[in-house]
N, C-alpha and C. Protein backbone atom coordinates (compact mmCIF):
# COMPACT_ATOMS: atom_id res chain seq x y z
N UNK A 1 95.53 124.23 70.05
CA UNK A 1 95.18 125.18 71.10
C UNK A 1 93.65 125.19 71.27
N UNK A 2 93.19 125.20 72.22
CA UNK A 2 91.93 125.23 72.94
C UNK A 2 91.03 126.42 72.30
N UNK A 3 89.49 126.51 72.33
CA UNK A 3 89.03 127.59 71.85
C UNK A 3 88.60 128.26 73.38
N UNK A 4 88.78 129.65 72.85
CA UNK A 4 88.59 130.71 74.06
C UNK A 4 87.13 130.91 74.39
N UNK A 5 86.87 130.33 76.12
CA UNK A 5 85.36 130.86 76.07
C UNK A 5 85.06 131.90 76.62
N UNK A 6 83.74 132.30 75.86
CA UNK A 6 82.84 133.75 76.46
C UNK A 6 82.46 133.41 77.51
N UNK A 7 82.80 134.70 78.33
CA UNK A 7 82.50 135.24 79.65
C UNK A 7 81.00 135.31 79.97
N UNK A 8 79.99 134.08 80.40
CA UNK A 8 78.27 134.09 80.41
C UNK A 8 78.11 135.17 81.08
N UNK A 9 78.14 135.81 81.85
CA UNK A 9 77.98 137.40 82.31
C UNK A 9 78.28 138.53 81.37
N UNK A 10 79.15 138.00 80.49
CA UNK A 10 79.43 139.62 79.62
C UNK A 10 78.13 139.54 78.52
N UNK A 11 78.23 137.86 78.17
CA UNK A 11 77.36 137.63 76.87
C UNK A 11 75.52 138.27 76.62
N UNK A 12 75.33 137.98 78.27
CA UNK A 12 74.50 138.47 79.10
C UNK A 12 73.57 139.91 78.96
N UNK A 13 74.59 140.81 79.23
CA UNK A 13 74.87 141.87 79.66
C UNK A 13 75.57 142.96 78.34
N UNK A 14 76.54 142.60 77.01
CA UNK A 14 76.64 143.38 76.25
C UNK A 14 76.26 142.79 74.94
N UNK A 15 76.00 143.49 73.90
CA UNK A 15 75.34 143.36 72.60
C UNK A 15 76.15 143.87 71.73
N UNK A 16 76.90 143.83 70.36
CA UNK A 16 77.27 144.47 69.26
C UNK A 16 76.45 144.82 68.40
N UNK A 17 76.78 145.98 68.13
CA UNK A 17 75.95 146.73 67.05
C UNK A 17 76.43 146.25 65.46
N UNK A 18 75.60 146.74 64.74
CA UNK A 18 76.08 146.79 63.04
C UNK A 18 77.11 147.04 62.79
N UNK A 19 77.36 147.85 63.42
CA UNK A 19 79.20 148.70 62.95
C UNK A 19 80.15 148.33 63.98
N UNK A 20 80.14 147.46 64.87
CA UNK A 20 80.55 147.15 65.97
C UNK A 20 80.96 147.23 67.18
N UNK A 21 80.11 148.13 67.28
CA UNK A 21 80.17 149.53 68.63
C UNK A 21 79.72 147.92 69.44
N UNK A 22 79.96 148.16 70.82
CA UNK A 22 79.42 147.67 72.15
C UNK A 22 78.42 148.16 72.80
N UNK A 23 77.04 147.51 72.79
CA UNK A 23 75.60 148.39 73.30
C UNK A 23 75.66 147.90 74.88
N UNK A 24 75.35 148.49 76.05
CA UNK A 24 75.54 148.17 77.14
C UNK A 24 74.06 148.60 77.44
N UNK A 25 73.47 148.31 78.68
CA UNK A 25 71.87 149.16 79.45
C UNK A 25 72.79 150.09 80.67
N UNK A 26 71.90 151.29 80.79
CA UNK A 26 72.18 151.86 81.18
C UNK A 26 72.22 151.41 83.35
N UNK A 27 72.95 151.76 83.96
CA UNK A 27 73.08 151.52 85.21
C UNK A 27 71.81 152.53 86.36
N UNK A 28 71.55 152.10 87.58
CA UNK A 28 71.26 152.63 88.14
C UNK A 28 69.37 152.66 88.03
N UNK A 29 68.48 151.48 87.71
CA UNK A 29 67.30 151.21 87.12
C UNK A 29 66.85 150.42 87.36
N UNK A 30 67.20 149.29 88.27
CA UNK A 30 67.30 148.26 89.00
C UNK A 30 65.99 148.19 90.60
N UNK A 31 65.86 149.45 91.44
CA UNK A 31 65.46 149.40 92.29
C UNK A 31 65.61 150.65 93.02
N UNK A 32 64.69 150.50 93.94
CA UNK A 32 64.77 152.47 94.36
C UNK A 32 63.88 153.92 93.66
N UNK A 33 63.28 153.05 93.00
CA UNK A 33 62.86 154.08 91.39
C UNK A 33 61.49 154.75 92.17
N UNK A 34 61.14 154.73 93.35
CA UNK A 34 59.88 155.52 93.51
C UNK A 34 60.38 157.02 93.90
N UNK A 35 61.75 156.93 94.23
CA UNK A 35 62.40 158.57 94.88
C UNK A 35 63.15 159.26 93.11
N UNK A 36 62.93 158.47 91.85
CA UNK A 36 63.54 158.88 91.22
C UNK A 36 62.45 159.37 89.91
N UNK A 37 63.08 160.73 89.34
CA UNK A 37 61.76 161.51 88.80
C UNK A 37 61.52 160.54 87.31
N UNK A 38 60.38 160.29 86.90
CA UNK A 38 59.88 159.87 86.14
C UNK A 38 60.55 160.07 84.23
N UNK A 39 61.36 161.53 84.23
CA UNK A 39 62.24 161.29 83.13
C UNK A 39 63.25 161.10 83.52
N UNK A 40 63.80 160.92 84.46
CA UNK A 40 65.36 160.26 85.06
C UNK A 40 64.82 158.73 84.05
N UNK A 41 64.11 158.06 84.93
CA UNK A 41 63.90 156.59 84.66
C UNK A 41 63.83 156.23 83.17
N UNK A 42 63.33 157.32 82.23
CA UNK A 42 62.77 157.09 81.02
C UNK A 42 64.32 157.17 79.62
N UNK A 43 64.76 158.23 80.82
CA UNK A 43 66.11 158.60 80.18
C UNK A 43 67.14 157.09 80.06
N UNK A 44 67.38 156.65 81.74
CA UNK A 44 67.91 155.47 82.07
C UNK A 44 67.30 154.30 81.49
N UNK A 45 66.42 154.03 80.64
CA UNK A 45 65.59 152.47 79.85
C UNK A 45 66.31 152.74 78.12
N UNK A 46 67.24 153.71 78.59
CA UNK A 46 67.60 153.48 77.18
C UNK A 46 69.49 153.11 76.62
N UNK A 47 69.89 152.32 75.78
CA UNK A 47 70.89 151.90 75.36
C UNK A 47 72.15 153.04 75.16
N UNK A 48 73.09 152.57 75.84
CA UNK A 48 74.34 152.96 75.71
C UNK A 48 75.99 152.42 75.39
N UNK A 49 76.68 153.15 74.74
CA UNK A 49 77.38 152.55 74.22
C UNK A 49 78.40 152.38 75.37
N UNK A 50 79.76 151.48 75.25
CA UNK A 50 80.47 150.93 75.90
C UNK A 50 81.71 151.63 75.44
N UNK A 51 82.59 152.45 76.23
CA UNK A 51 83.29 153.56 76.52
C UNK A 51 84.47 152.89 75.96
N UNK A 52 84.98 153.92 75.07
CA UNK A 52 86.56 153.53 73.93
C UNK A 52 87.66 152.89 75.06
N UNK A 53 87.80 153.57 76.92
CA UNK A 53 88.86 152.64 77.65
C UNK A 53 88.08 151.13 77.88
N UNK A 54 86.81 150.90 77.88
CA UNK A 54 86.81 149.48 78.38
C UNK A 54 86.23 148.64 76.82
N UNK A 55 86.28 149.13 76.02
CA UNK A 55 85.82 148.63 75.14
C UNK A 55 86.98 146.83 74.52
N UNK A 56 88.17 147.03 74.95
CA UNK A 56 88.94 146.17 74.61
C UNK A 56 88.84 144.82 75.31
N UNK A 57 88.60 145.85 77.00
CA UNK A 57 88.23 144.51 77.70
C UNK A 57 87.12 143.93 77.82
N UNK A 58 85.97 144.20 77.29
CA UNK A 58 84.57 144.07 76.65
C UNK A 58 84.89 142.68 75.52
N UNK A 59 85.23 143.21 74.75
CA UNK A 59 85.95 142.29 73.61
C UNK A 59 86.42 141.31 73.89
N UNK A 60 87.35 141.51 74.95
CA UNK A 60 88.15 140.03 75.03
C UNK A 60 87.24 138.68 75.77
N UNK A 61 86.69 139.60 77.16
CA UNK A 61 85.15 138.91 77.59
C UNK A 61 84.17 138.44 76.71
N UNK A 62 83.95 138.90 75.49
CA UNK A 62 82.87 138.29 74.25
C UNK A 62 83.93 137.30 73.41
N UNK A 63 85.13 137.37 74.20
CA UNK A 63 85.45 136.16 73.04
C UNK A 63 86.05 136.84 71.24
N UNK A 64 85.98 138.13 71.29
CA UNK A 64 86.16 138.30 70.04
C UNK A 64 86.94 139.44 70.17
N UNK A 65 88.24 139.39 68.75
CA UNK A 65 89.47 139.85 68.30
C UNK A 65 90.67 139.15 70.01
């Protein structure tokens, strides 16, 4: 049987942690940012985890379990 490949967009885009949480960046930080208040933006530059419903399909996209 063939080996399963990772999804280059997920590989991209999500990170595993130590304990094996899913680290994602936060959305919405991209563009537009002069109408948006200065701790909005500061809040949004920071890491978030990847939510217990999509976390499986996260997984299967990285290729792993």
């Amino acid at each position: 049987m063939p080996k399963t490949k990772t999804n280059s967009g997920a590989k991209k885009r999500f990170s595993l942690t130590g304990t094996g949480k899913i680290k994602r960046k936060q959305a919405f930080k991209r563009h537009i940012l002069t109408k948006k208040d200065t701790s909005r933006k500061k809040r949004l530059t920071a890491f978030s985890l990847v939510d217990k419903a999509d976390e499986r399909n996260v997984m299967h996209l990285l290729g792993l379990k």
